[in-house]
PDB file of N, CA and C in Angstrom:
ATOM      1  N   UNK A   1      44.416  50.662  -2.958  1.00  0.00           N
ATOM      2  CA  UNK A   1      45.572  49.800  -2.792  1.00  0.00           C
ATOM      3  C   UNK A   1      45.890  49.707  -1.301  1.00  0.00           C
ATOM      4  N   UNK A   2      46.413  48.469  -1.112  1.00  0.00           N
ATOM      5  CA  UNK A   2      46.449  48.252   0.237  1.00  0.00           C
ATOM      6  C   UNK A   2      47.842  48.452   0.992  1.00  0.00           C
ATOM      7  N   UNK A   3      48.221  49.404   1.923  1.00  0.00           N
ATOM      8  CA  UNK A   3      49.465  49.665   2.364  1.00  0.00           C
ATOM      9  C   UNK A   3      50.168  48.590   2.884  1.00  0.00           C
ATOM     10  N   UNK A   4      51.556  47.972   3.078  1.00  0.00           N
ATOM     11  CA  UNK A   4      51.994  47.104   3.488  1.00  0.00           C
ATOM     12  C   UNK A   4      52.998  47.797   4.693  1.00  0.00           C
ATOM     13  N   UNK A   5      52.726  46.945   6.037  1.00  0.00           N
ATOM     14  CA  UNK A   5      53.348  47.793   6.973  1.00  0.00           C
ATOM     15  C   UNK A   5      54.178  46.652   8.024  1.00  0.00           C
ATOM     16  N   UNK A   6      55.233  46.910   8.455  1.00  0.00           N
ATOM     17  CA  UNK A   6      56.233  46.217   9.071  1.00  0.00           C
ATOM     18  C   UNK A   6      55.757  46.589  10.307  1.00  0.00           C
ATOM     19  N   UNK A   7      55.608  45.811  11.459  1.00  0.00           N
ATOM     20  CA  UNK A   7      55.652  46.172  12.337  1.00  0.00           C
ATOM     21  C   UNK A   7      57.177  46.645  13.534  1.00  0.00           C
ATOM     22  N   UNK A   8      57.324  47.019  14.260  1.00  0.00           N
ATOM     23  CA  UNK A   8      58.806  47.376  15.161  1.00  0.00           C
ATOM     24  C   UNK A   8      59.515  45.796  15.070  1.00  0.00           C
ATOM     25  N   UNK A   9      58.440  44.723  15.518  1.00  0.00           N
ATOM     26  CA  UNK A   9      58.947  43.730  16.052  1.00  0.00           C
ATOM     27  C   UNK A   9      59.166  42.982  14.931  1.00  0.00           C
ATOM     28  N   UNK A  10      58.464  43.320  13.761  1.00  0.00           N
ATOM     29  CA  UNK A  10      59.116  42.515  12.466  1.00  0.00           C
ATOM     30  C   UNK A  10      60.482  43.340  12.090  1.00  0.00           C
ATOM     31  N   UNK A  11      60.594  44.626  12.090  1.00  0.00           N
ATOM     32  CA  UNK A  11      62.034  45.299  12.020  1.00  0.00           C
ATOM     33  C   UNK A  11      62.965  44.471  12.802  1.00  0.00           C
ATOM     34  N   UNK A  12      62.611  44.487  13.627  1.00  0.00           N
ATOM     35  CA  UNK A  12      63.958  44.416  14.922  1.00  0.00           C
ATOM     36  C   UNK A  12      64.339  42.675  14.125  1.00  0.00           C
ATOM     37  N   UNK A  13      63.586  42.121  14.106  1.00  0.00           N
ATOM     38  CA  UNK A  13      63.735  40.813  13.804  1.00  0.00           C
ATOM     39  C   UNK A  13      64.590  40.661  12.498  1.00  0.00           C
ATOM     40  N   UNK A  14      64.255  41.309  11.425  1.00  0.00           N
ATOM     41  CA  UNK A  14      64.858  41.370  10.515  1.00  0.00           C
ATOM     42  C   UNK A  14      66.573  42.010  10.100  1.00  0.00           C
ATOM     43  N   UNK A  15      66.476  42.951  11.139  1.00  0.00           N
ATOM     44  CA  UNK A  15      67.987  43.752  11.353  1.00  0.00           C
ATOM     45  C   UNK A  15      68.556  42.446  11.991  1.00  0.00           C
ATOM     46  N   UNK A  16      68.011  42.027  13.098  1.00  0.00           N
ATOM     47  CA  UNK A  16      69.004  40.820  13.737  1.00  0.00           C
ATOM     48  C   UNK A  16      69.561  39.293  12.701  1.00  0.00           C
ATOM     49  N   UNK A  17      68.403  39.220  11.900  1.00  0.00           N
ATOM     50  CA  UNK A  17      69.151  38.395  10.823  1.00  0.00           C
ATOM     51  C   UNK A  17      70.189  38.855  10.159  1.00  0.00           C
ATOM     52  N   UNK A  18      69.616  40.067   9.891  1.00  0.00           N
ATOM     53  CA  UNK A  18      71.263  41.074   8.794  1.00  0.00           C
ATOM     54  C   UNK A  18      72.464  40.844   9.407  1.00  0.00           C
ATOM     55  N   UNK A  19      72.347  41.392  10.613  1.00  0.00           N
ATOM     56  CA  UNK A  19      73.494  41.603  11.846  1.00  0.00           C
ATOM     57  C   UNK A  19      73.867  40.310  12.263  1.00  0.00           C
ATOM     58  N   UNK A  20      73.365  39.498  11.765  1.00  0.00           N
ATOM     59  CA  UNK A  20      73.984  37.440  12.481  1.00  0.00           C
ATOM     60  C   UNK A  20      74.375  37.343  10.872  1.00  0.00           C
ATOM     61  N   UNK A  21      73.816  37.616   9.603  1.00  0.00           N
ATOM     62  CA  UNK A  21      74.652  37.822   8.276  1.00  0.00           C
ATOM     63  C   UNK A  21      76.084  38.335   8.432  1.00  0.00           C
ATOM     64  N   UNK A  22      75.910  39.702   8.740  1.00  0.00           N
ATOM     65  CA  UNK A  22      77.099  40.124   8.772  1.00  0.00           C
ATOM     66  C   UNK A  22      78.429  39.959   9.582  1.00  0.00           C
ATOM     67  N   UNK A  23      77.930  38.900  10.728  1.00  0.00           N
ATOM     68  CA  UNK A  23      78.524  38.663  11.866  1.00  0.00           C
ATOM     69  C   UNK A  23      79.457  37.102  11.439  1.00  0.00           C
ATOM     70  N   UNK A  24      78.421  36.343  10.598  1.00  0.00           N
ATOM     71  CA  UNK A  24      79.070  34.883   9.736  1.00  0.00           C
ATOM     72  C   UNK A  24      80.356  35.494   8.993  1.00  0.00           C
ATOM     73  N   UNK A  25      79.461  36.130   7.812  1.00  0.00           N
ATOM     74  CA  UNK A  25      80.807  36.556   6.998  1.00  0.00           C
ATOM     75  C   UNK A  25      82.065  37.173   7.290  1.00  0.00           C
ATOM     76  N   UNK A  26      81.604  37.914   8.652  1.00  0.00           N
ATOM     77  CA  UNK A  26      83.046  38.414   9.562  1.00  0.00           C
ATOM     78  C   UNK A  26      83.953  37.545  10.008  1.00  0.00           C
ATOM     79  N   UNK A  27      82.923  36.102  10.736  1.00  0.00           N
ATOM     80  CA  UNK A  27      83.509  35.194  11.293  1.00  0.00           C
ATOM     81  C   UNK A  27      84.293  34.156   9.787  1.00  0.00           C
ATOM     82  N   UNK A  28      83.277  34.331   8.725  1.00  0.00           N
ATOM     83  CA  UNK A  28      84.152  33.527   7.553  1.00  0.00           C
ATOM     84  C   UNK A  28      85.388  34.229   7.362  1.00  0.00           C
ATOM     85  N   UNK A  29      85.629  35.648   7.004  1.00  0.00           N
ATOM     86  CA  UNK A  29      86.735  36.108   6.713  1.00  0.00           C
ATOM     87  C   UNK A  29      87.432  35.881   7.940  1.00  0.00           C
ATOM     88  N   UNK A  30      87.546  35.588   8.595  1.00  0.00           N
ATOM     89  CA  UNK A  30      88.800  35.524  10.174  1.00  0.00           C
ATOM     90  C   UNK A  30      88.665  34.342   9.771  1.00  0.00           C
ATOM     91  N   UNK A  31      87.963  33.519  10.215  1.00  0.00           N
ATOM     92  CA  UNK A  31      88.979  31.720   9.745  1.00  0.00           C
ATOM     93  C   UNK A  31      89.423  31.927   8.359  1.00  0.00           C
ATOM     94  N   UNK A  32      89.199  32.016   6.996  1.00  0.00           N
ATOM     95  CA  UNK A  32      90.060  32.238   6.457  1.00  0.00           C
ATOM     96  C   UNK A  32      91.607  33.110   6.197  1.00  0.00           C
ATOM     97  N   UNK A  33      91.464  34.129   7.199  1.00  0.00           N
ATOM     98  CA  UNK A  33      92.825  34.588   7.093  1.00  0.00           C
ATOM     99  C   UNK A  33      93.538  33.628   8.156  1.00  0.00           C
ATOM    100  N   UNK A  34      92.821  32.793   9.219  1.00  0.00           N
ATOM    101  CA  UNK A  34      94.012  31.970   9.936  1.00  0.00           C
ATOM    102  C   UNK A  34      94.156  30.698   9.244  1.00  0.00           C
ATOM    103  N   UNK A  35      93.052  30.602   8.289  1.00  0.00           N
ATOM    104  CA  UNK A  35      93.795  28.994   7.628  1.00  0.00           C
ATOM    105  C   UNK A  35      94.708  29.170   6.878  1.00  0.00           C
ATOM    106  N   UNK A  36      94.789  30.335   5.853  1.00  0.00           N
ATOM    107  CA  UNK A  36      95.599  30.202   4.583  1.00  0.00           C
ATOM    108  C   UNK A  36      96.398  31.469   4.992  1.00  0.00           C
ATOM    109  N   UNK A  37      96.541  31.924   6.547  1.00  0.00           N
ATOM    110  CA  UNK A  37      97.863  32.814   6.743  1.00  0.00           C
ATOM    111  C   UNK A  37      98.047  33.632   6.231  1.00  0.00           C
ATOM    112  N   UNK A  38      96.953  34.487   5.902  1.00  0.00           N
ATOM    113  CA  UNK A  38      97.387  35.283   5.190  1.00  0.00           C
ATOM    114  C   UNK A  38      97.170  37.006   6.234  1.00  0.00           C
ATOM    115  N   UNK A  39      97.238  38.069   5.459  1.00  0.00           N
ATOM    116  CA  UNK A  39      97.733  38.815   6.228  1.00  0.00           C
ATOM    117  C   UNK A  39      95.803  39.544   6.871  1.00  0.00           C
ATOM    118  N   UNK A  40      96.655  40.301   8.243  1.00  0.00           N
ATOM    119  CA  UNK A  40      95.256  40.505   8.706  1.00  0.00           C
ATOM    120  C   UNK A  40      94.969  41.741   8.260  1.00  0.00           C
ATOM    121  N   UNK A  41      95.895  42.771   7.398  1.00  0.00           N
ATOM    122  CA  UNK A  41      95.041  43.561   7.005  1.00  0.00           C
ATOM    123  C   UNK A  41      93.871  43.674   5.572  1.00  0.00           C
ATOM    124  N   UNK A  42      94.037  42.229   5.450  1.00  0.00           N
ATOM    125  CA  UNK A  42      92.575  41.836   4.728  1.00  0.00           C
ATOM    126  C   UNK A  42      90.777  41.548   5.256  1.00  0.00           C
ATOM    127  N   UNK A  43      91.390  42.286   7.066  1.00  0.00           N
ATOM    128  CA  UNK A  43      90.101  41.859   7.439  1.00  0.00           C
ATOM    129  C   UNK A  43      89.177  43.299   6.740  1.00  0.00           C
ATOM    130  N   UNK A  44      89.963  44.441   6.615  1.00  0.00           N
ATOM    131  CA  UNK A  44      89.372  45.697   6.344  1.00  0.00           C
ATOM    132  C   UNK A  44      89.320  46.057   4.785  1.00  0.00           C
ATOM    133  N   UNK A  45      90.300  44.884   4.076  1.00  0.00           N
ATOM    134  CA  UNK A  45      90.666  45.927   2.694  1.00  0.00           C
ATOM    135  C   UNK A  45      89.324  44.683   2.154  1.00  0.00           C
ATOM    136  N   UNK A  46      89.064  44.029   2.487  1.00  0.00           N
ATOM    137  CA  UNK A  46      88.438  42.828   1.475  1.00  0.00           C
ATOM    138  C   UNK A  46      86.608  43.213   2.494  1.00  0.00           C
ATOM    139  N   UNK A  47      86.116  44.302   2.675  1.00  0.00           N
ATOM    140  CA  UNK A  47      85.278  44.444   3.335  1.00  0.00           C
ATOM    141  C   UNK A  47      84.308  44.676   2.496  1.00  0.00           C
ATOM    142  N   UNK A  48      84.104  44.846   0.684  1.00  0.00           N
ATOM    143  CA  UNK A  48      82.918  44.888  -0.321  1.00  0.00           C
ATOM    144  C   UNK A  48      82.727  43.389  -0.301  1.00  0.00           C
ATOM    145  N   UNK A  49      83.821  42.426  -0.662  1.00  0.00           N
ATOM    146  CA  UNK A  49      83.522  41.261  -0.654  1.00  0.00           C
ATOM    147  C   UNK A  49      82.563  40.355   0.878  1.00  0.00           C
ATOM    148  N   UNK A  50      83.408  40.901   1.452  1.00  0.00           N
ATOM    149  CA  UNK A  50      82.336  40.535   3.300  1.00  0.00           C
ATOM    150  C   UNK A  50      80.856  40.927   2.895  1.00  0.00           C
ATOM    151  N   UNK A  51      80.468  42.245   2.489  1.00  0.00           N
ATOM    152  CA  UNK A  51      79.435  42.330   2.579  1.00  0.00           C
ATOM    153  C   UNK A  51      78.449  41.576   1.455  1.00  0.00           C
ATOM    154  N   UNK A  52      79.257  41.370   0.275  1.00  0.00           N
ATOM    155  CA  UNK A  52      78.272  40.339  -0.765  1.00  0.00           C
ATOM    156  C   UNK A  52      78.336  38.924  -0.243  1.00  0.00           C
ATOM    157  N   UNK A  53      79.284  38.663   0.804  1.00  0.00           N
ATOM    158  CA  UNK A  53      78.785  37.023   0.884  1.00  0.00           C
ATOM    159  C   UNK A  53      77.873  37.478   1.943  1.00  0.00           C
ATOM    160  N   UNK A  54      77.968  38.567   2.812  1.00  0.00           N
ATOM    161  CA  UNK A  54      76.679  38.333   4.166  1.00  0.00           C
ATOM    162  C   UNK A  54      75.219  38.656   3.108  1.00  0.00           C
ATOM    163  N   UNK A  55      75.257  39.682   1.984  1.00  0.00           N
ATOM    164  CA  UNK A  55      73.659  39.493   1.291  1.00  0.00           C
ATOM    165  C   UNK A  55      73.582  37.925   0.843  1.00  0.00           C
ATOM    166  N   UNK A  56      74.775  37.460   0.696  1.00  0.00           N
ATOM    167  CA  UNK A  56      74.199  36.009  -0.058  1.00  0.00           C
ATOM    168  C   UNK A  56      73.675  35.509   1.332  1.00  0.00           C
ATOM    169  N   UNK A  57      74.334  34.924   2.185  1.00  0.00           N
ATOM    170  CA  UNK A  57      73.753  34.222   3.546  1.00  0.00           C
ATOM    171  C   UNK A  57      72.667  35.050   3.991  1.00  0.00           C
ATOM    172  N   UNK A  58      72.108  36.370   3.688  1.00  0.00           N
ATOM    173  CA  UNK A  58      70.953  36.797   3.823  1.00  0.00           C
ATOM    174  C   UNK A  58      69.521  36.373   3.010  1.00  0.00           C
ATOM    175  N   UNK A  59      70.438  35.979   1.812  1.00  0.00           N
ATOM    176  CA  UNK A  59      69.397  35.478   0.779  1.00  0.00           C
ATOM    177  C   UNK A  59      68.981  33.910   1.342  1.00  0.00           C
ATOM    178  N   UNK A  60      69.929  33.423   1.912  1.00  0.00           N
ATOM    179  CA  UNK A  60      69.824  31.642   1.488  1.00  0.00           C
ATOM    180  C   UNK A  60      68.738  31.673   3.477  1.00  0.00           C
ATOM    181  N   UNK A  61      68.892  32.870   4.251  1.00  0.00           N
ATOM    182  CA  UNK A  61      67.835  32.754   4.905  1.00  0.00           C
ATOM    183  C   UNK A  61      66.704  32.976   5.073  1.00  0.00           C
ATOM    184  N   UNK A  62      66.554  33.970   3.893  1.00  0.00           N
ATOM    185  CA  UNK A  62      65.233  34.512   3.429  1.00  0.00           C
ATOM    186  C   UNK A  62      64.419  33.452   3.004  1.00  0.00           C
ATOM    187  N   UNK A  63      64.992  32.430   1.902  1.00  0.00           N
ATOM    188  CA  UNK A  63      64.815  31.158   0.906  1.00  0.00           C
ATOM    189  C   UNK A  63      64.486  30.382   1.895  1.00  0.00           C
ATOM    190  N   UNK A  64      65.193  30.054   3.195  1.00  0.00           N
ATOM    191  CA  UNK A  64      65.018  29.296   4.383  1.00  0.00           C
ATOM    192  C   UNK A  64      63.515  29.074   4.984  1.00  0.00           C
ATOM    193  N   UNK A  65      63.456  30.724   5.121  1.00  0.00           N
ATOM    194  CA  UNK A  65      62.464  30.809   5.826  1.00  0.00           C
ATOM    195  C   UNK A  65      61.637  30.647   5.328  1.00  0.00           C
ATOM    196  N   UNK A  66      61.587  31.341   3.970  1.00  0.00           N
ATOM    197  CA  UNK A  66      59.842  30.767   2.814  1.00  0.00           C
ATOM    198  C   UNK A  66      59.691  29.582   2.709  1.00  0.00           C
ATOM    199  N   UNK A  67      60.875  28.589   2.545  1.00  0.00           N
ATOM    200  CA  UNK A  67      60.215  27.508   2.307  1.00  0.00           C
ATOM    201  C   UNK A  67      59.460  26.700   3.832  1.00  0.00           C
ATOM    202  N   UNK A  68      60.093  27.130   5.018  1.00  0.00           N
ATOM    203  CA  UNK A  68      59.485  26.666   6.211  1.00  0.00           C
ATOM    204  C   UNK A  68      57.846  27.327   6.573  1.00  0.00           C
ATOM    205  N   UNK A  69      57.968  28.463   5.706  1.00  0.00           N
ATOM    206  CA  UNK A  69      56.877  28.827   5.808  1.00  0.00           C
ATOM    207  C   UNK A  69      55.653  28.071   5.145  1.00  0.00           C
ATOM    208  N   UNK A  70      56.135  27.850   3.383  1.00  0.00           N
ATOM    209  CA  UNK A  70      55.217  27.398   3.157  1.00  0.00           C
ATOM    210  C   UNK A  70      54.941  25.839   3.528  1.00  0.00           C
ATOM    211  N   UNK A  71      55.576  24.741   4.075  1.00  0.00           N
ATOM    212  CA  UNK A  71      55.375  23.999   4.792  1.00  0.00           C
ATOM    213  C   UNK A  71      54.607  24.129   5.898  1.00  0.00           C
ATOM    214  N   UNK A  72      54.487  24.871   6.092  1.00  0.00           N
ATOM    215  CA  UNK A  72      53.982  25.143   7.718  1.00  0.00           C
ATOM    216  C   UNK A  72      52.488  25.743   7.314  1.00  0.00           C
ATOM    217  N   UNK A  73      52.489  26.506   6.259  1.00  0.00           N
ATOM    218  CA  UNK A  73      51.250  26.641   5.975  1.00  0.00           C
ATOM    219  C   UNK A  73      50.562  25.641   5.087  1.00  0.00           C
ATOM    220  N   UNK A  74      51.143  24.995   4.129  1.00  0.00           N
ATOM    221  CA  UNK A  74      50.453  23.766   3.616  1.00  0.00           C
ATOM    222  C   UNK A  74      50.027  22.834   4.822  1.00  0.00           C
ATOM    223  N   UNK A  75      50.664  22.726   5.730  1.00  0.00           N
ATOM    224  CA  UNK A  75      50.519  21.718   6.699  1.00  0.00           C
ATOM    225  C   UNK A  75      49.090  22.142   7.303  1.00  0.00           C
ATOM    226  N   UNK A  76      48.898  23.105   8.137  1.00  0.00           N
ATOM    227  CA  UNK A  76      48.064  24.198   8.312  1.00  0.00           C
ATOM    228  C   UNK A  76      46.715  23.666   8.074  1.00  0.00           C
ATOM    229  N   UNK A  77      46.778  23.889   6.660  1.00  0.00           N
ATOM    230  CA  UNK A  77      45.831  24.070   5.466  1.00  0.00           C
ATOM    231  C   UNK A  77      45.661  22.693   5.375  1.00  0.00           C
ATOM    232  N   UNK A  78      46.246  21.785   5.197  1.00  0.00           N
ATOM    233  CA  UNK A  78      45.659  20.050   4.883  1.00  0.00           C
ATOM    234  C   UNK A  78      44.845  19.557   6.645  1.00  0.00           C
ATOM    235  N   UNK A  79      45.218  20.276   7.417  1.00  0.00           N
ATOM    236  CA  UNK A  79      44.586  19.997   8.695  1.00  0.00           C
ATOM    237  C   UNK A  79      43.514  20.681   9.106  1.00  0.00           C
ATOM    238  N   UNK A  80      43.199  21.400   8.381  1.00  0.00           N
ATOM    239  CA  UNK A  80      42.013  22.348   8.640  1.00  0.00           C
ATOM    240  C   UNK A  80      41.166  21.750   7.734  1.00  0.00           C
ATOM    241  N   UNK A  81      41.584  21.329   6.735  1.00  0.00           N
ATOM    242  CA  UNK A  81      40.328  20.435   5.542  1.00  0.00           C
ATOM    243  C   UNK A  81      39.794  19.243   6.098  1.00  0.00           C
ATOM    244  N   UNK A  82      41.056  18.688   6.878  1.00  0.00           N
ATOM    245  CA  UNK A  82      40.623  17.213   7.486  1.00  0.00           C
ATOM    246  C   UNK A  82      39.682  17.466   8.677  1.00  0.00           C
ATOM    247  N   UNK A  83      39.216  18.434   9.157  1.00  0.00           N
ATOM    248  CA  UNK A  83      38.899  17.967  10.120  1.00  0.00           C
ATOM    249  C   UNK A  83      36.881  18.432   9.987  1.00  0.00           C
TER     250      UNK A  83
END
């Protein structure tokens, strides 16, 4: 069986998506407490919910990226036949 191995620079890359995840949903919860006024010690008490919308915006970039991927490799692949 064949080991599957991350390299540093695929880590680092991947924490920085998490960390721009978690950085949206921070920034979502602050405009919502200044649109609807509400109080700011919901930036800390509502912090399980922060973290399930940053896995969701983690998911919808994961989804992002596969599908650019496989574009990019179909593309790839129809240009390598043509030629």
């Amino acid at each position: 069986m064949k080991d599957i191995l991350f390299t540093a620079k695929q880590q680092k890359r991947e924490i920085g998506y998490i960390v721009a995840s978690l950085f949206l949903a921070f920034g979502v919860n602050i405009y919502s407490i200044i649109k609807y006024n509400t109080e700011w010690k919901e930036l800390y008490s509502q912090w399980l919910a922060m973290l399930v919308v940053a896995a969701i915006i983690y998911l919808c970039i994961i989804i992002l990226r596969l599908f650019i991927w496989f574009i990019l490799r179909a593309r790839n692949a129809k240009g390598i036949s043509q030629s």
